[in-house]
N, C-alpha and C. Protein backbone atom coordinates (compact mmCIF):
# COMPACT_ATOMS: atom_id res chain seq x y z
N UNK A 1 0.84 -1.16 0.00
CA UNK A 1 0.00 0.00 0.00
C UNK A 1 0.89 1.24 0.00
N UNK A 2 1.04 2.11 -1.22
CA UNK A 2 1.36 3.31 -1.18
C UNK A 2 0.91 4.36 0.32
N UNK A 3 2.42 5.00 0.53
CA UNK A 3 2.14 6.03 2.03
C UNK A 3 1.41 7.28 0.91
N UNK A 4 0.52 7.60 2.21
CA UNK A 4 -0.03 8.53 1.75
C UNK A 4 0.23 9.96 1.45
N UNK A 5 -0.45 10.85 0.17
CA UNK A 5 0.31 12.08 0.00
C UNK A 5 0.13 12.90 0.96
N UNK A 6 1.07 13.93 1.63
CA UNK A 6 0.92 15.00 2.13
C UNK A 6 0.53 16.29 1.06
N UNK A 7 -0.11 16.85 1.26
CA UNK A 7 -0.19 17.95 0.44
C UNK A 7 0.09 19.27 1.03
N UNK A 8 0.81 20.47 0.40
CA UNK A 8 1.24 21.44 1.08
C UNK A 8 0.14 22.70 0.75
N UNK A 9 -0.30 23.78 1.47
CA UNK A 9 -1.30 24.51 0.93
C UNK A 9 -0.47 25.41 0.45
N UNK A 10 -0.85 26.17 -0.79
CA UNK A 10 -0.33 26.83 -1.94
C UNK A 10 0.05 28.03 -1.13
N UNK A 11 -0.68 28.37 -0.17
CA UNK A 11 0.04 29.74 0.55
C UNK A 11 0.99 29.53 1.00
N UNK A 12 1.38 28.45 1.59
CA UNK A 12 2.75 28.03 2.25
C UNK A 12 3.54 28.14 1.51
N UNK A 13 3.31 27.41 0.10
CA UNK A 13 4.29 27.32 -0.58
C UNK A 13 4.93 28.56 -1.72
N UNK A 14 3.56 29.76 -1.40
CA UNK A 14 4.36 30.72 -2.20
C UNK A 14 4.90 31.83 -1.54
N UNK A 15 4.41 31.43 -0.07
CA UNK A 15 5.28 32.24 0.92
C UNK A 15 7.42 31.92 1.21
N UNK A 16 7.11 30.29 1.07
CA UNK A 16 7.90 29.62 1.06
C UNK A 16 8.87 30.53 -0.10
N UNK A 17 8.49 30.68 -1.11
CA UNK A 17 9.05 30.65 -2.68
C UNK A 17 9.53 31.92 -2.61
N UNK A 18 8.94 33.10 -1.99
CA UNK A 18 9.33 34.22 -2.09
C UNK A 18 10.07 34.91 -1.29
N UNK A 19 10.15 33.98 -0.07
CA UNK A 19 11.39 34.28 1.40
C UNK A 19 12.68 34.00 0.39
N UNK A 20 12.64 32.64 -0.16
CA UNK A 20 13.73 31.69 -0.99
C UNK A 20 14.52 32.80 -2.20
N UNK A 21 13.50 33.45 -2.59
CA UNK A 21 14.03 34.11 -3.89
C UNK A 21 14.31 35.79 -3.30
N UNK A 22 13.79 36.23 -2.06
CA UNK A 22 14.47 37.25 -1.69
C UNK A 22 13.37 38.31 -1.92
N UNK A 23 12.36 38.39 -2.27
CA UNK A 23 11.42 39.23 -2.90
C UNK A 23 10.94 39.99 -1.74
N UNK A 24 10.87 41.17 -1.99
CA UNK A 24 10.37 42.49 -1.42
C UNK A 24 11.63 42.56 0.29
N UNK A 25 12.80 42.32 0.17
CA UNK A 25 13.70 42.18 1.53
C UNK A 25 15.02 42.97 0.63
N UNK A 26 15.40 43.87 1.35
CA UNK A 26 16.81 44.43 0.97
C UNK A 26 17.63 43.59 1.00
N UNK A 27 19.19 43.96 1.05
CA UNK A 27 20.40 43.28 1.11
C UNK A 27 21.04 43.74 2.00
N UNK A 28 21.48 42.88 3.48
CA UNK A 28 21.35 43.23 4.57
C UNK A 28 23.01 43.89 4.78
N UNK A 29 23.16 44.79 5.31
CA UNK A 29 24.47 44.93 5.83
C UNK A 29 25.20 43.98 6.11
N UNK A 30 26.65 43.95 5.25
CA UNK A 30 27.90 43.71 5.39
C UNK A 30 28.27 43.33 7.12
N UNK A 31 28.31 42.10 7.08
CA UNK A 31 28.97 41.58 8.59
C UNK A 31 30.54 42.26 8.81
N UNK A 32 30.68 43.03 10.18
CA UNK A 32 31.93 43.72 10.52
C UNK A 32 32.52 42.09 11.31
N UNK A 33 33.73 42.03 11.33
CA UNK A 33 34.54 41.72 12.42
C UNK A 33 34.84 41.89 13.66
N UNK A 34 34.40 41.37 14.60
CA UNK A 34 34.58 42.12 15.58
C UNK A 34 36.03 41.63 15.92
N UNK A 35 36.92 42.59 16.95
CA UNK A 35 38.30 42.22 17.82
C UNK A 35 37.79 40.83 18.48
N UNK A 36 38.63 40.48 18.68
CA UNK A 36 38.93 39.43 19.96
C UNK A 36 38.88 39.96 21.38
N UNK A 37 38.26 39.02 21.86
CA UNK A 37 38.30 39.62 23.06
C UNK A 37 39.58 39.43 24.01
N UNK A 38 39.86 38.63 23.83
CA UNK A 38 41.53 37.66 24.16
C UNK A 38 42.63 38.71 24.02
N UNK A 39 43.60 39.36 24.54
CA UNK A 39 44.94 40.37 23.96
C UNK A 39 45.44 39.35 23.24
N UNK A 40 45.88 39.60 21.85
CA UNK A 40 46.33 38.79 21.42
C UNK A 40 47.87 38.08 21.60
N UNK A 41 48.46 40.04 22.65
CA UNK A 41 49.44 39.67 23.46
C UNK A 41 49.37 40.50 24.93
N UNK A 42 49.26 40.22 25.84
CA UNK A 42 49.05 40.31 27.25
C UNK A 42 50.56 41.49 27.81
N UNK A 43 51.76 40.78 27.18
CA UNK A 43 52.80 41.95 27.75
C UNK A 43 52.49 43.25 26.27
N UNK A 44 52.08 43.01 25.78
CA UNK A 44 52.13 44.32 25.10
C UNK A 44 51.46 45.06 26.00
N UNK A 45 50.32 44.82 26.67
CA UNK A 45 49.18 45.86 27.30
C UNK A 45 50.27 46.60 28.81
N UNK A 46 51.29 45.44 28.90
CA UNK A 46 51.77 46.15 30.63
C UNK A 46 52.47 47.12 30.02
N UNK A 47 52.65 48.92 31.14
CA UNK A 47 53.53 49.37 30.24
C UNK A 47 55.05 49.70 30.04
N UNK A 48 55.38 50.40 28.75
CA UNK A 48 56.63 49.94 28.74
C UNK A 48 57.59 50.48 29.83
N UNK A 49 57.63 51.35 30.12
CA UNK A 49 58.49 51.77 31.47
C UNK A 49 58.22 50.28 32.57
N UNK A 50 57.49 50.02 33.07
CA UNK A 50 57.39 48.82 34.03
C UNK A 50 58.33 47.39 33.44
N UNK A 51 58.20 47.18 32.05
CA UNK A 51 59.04 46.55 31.40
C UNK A 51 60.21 45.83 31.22
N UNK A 52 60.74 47.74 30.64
CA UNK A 52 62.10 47.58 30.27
C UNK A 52 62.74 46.80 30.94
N UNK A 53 63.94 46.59 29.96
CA UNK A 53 64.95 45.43 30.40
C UNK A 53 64.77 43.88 30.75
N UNK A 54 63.35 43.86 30.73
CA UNK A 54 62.50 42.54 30.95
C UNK A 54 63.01 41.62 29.63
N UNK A 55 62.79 40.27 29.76
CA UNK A 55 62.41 39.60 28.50
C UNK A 55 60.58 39.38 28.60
N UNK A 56 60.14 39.01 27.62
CA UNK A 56 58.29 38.98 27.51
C UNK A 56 58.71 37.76 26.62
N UNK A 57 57.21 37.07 27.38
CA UNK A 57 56.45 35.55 26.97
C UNK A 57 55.35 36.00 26.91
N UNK A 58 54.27 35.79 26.00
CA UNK A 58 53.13 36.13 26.19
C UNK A 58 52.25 34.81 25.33
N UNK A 59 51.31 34.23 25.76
CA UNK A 59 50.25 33.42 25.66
C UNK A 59 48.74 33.94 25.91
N UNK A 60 47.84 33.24 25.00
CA UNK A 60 46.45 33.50 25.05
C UNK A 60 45.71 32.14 24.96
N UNK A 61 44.76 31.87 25.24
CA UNK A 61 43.59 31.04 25.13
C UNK A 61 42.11 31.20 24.65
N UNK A 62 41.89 31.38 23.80
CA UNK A 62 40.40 31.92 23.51
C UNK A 62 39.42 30.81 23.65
N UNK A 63 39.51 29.69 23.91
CA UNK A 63 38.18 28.56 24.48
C UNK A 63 37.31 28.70 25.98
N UNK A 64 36.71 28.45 26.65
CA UNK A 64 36.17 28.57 27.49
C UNK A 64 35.56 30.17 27.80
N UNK A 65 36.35 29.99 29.27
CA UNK A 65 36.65 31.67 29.86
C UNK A 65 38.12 31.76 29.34
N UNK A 66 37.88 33.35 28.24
CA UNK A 66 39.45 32.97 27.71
C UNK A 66 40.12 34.12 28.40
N UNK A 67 41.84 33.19 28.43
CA UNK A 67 42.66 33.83 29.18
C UNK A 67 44.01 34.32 28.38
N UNK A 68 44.51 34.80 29.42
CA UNK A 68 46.08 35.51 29.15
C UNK A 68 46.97 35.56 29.71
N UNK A 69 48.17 35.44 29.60
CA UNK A 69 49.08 35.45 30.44
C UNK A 69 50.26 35.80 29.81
N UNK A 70 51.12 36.64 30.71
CA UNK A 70 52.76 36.86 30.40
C UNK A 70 53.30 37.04 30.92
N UNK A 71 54.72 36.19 31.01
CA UNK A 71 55.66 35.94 31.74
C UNK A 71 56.61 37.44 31.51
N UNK A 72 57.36 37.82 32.68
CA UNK A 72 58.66 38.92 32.40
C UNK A 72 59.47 38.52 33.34
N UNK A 73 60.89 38.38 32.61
CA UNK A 73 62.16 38.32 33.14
C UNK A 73 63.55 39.04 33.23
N UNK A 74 64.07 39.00 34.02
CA UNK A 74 65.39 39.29 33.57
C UNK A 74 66.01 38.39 32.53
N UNK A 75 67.28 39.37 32.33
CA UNK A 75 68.12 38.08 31.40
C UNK A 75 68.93 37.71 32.14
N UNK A 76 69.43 36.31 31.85
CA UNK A 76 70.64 35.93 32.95
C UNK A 76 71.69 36.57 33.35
N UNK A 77 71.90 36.35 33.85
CA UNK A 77 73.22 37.27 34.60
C UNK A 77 72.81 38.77 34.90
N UNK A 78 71.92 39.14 34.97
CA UNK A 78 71.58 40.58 35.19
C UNK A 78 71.84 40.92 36.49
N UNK A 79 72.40 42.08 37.10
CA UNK A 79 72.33 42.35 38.57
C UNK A 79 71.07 42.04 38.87
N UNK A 80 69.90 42.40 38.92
CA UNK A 80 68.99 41.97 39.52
C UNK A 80 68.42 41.33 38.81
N UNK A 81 67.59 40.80 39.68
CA UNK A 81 66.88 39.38 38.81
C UNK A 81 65.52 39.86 39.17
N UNK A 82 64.53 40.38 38.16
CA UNK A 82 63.16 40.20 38.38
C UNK A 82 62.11 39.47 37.62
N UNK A 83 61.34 38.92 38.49
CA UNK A 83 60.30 37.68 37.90
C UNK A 83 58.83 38.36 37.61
N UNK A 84 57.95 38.80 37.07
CA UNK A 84 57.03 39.29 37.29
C UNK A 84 56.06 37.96 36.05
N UNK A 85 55.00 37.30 36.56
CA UNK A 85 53.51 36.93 35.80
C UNK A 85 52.40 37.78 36.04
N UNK A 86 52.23 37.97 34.89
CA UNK A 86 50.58 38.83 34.47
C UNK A 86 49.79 38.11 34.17
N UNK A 87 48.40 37.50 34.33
CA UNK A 87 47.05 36.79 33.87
C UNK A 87 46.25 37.50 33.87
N UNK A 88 45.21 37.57 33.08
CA UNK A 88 44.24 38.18 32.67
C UNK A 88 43.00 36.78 32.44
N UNK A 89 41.93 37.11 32.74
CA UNK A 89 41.29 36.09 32.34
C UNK A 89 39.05 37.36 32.18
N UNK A 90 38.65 36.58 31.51
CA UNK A 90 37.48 37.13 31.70
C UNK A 90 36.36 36.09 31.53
N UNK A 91 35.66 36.69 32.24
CA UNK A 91 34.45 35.29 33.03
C UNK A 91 33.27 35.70 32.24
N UNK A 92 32.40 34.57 32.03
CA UNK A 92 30.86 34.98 31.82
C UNK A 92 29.73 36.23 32.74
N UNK A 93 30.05 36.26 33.66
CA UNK A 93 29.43 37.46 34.16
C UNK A 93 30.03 37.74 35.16
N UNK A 94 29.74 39.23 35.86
CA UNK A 94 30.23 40.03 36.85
C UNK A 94 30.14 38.94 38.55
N UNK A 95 28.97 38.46 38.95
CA UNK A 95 29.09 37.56 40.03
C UNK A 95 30.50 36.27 39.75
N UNK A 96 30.61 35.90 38.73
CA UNK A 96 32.03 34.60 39.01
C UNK A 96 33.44 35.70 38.65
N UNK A 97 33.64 36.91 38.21
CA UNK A 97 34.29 37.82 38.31
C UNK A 97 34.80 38.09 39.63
N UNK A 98 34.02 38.67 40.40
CA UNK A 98 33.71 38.94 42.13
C UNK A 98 34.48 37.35 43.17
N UNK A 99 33.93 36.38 42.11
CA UNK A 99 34.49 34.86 43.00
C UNK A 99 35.90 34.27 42.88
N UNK A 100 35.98 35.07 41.31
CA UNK A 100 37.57 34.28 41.22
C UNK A 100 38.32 35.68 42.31
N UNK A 101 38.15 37.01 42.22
CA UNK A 101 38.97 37.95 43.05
C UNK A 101 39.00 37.40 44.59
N UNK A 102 37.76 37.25 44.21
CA UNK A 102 37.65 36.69 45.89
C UNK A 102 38.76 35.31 46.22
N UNK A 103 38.73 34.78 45.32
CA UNK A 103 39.52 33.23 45.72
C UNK A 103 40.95 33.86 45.38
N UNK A 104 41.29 34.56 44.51
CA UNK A 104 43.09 35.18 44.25
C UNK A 104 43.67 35.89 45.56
N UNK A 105 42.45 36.77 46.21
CA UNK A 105 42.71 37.40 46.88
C UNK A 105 42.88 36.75 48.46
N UNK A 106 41.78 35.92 48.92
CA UNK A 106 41.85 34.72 49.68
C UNK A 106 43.30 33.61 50.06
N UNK A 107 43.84 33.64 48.45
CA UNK A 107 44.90 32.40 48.43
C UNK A 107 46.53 33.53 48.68
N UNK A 108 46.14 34.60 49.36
CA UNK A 108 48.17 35.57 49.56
C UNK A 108 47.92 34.51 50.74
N UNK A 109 49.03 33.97 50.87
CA UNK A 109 49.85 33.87 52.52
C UNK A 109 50.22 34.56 53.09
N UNK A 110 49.22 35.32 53.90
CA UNK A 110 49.73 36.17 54.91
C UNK A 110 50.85 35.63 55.91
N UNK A 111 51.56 34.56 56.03
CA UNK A 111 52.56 34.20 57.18
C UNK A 111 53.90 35.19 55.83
N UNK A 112 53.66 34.92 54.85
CA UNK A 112 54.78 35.90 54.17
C UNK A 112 54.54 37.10 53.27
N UNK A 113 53.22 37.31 53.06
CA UNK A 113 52.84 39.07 52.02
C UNK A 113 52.12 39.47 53.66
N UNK A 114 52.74 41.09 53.45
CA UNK A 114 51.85 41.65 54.65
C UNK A 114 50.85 42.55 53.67
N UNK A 115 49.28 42.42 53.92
CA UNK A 115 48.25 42.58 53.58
C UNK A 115 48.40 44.45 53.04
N UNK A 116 47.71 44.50 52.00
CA UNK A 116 47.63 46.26 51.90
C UNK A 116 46.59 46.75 52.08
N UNK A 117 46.18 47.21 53.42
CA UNK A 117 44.84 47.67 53.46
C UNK A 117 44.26 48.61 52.94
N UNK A 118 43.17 48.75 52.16
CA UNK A 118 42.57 50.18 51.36
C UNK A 118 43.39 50.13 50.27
N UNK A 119 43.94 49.14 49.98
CA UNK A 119 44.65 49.28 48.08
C UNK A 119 43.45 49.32 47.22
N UNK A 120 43.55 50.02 46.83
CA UNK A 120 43.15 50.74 45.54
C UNK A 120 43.67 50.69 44.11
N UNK A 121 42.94 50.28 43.17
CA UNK A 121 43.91 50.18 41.89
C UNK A 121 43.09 51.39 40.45
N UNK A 122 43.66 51.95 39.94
CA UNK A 122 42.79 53.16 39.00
C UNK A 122 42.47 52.29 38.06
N UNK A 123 40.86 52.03 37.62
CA UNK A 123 40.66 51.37 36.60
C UNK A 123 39.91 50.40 37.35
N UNK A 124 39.63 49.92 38.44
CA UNK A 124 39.34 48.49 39.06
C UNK A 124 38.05 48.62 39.84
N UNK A 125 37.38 47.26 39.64
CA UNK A 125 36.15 47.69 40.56
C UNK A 125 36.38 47.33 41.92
N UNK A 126 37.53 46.49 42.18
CA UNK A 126 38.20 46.06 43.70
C UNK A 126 39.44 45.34 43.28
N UNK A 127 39.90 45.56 44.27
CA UNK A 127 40.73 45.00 44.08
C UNK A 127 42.06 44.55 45.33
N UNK A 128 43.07 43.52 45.98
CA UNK A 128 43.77 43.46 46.62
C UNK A 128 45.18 43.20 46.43
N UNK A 129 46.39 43.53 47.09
CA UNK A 129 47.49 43.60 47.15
C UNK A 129 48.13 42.70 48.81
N UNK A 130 49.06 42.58 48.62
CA UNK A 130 49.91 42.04 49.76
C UNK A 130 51.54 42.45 48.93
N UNK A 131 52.67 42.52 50.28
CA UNK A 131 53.76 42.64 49.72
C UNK A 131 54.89 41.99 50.80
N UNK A 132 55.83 41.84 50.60
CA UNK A 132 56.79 41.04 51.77
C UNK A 132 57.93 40.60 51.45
N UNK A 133 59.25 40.22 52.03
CA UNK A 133 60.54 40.03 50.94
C UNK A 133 60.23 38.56 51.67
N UNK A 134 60.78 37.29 50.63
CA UNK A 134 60.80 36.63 50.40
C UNK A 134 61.97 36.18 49.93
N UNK A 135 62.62 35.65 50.65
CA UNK A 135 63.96 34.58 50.30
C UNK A 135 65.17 35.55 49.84
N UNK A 136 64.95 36.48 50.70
CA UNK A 136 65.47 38.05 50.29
C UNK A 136 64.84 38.74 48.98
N UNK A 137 64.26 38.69 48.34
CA UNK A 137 63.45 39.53 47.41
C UNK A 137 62.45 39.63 47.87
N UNK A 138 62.14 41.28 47.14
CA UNK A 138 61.39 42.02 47.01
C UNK A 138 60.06 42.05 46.60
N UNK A 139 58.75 41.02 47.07
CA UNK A 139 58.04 40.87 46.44
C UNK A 139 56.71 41.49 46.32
N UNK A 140 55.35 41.08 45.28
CA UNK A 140 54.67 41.89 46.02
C UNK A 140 53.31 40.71 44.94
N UNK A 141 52.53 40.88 44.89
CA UNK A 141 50.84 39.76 45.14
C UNK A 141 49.60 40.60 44.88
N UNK A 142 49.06 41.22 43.60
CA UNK A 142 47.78 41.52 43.19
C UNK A 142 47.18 41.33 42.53
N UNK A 143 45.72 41.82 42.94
CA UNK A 143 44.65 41.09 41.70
C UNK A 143 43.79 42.25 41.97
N UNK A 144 43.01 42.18 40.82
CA UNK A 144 42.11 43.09 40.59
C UNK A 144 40.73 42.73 40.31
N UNK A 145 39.35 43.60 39.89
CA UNK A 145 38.69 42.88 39.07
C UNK A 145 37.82 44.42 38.52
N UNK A 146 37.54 44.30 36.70
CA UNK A 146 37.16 45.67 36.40
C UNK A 146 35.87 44.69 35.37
N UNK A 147 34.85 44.72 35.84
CA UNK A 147 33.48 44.25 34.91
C UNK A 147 33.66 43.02 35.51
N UNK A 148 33.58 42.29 34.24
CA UNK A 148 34.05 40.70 34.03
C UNK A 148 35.42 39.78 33.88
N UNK A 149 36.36 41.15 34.12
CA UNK A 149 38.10 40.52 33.90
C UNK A 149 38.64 40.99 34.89
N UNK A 150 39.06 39.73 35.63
CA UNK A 150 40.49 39.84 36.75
C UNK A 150 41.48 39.86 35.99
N UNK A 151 42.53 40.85 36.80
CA UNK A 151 43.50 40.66 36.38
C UNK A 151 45.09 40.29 37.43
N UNK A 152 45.51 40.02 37.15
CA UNK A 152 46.98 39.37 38.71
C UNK A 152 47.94 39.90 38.34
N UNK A 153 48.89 40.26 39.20
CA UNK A 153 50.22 40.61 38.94
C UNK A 153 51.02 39.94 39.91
N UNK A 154 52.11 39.20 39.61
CA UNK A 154 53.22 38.33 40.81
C UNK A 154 54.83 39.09 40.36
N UNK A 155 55.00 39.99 41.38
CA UNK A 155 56.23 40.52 40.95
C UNK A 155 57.68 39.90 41.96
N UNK A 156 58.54 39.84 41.88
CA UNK A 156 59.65 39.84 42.87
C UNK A 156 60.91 40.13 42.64
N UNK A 157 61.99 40.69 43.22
CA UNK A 157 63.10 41.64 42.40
C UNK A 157 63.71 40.97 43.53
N UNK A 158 65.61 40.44 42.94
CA UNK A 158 66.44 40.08 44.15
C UNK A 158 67.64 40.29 43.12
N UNK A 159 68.52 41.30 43.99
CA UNK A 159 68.20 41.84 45.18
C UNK A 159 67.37 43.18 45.21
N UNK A 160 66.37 43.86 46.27
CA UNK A 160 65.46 44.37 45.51
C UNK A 160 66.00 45.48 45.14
N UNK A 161 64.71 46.13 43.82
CA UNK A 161 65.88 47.05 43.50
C UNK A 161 65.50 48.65 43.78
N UNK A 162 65.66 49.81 42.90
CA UNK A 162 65.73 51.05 43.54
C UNK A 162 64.11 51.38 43.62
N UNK A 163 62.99 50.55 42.82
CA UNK A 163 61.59 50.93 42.96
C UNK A 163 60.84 49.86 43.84
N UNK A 164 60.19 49.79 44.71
CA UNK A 164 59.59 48.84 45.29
C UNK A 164 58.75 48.34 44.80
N UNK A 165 59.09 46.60 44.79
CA UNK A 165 58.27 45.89 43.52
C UNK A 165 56.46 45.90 43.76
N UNK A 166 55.84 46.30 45.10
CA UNK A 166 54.56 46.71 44.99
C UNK A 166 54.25 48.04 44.41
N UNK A 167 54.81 49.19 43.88
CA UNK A 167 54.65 49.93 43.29
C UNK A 167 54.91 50.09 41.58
N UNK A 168 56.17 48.59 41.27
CA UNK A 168 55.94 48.12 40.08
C UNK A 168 54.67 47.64 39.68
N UNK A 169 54.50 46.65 40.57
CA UNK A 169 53.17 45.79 40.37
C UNK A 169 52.20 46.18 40.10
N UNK A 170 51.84 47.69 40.77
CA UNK A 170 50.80 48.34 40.68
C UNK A 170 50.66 48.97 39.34
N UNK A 171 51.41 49.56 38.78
CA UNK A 171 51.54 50.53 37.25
C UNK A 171 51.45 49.00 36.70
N UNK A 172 51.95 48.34 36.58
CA UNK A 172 51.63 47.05 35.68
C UNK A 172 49.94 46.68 35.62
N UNK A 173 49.32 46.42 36.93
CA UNK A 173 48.07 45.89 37.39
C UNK A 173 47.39 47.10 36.49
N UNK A 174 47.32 48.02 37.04
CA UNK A 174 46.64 49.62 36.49
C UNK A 174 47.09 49.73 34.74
N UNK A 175 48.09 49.71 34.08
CA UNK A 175 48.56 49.88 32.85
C UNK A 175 47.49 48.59 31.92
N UNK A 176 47.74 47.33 32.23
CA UNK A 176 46.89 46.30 31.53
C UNK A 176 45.48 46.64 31.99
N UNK A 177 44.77 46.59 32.75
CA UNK A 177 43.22 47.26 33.09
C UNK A 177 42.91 48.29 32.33
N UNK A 178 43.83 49.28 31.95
CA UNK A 178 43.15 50.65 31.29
C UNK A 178 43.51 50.18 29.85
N UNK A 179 44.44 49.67 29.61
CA UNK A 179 44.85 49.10 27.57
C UNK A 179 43.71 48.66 27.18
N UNK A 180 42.90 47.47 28.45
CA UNK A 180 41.94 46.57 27.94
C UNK A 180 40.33 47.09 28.09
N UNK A 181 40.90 47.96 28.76
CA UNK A 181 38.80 49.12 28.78
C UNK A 181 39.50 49.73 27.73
N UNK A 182 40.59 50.57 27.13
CA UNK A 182 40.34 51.66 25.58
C UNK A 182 40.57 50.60 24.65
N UNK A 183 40.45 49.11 25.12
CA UNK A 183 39.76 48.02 23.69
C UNK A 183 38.74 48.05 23.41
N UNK A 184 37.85 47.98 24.45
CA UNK A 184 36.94 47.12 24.63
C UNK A 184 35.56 48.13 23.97
């Protein structure tokens, strides 16, 4: 036994026919590109005075919550040796924003960063610091958070040197926060 016909009603089908062929609809604006939201390099954004003399690593991730990160070093043999990591990361909304600061800020060891109370960062919707020498260097421990992107800074200078590495840290923390709001 033959399945039976469906039949389509003619309005359907000349509604159908005329979506298909474009009839009585303009030609829609040209799709833009948008940026990435990702830096495509993370030490470009710190700035260059905080830098200099550094070497730069810089990495991105654009899957998930995408992130960033860049390494700065001395070069070997340099009188001083400074280590500084930058991460950047940005979350689906402002509440897990608030949770990761909360957990960066949570995880300083106070038995070795002494806490900065009322730190303040320009550009940030909160943000915390700690600083403390460590194994004789100069170190210092912040994070921030501005919308939906934390951002961290891990600095340490040995032996330390003529700027105190929480006041590096800070123009670094503050320098990447403001690059990435005149992106955005």
């Amino acid at each position: 036994m033959p399945a039976p016909r469906r039949s389509v009603p003619l309005g359907t089908l000349l509604v159908t026919l005329l979506l298909a062929a474009g009839c009585g609809t303009t030609e829609p604006a040209p799709l833009e590109a948008l940026q990435p939201e990702v830096p495509a390099d993370l030490c470009a954004t710190v700035p260059a005075a905080t830098r200099q003399g550094l070497i730069a690593n810089s990495n991105s991730d654009e899957g998930g919550n995408p992130t960033a990160a860049c390494s700065l070093r001395s070069a070997d043999g340099a009188a001083t040796q400074v280590r500084a990591v930058v991460t950047w990361v940005q979350t689906n909304d402002d509440a897990t924003a608030e949770d990761v600061l909360g957990s960066q800020c949570r995880a300083i060891d106070r038995s070795q960063f002494k806490e900065q109370n009322g730190f303040r960062a320009a550009g940030a919707d909160k943000a915390c610091a700690a600083s403390g020498r460590i194994d004789g260097a100069d170190s210092a421990t912040l994070a921030a958070v501005a919308g939906r992107e934390v951002v961290t800074v891990r600095l340490s200078s040995l032996p330390p040197g003529d700027a105190p590495a929480l006041g590096r840290a800070t123009d670094m923390l503050e320098g990447v926060i403001g690059s990435l709001a005149g992106s955005s």
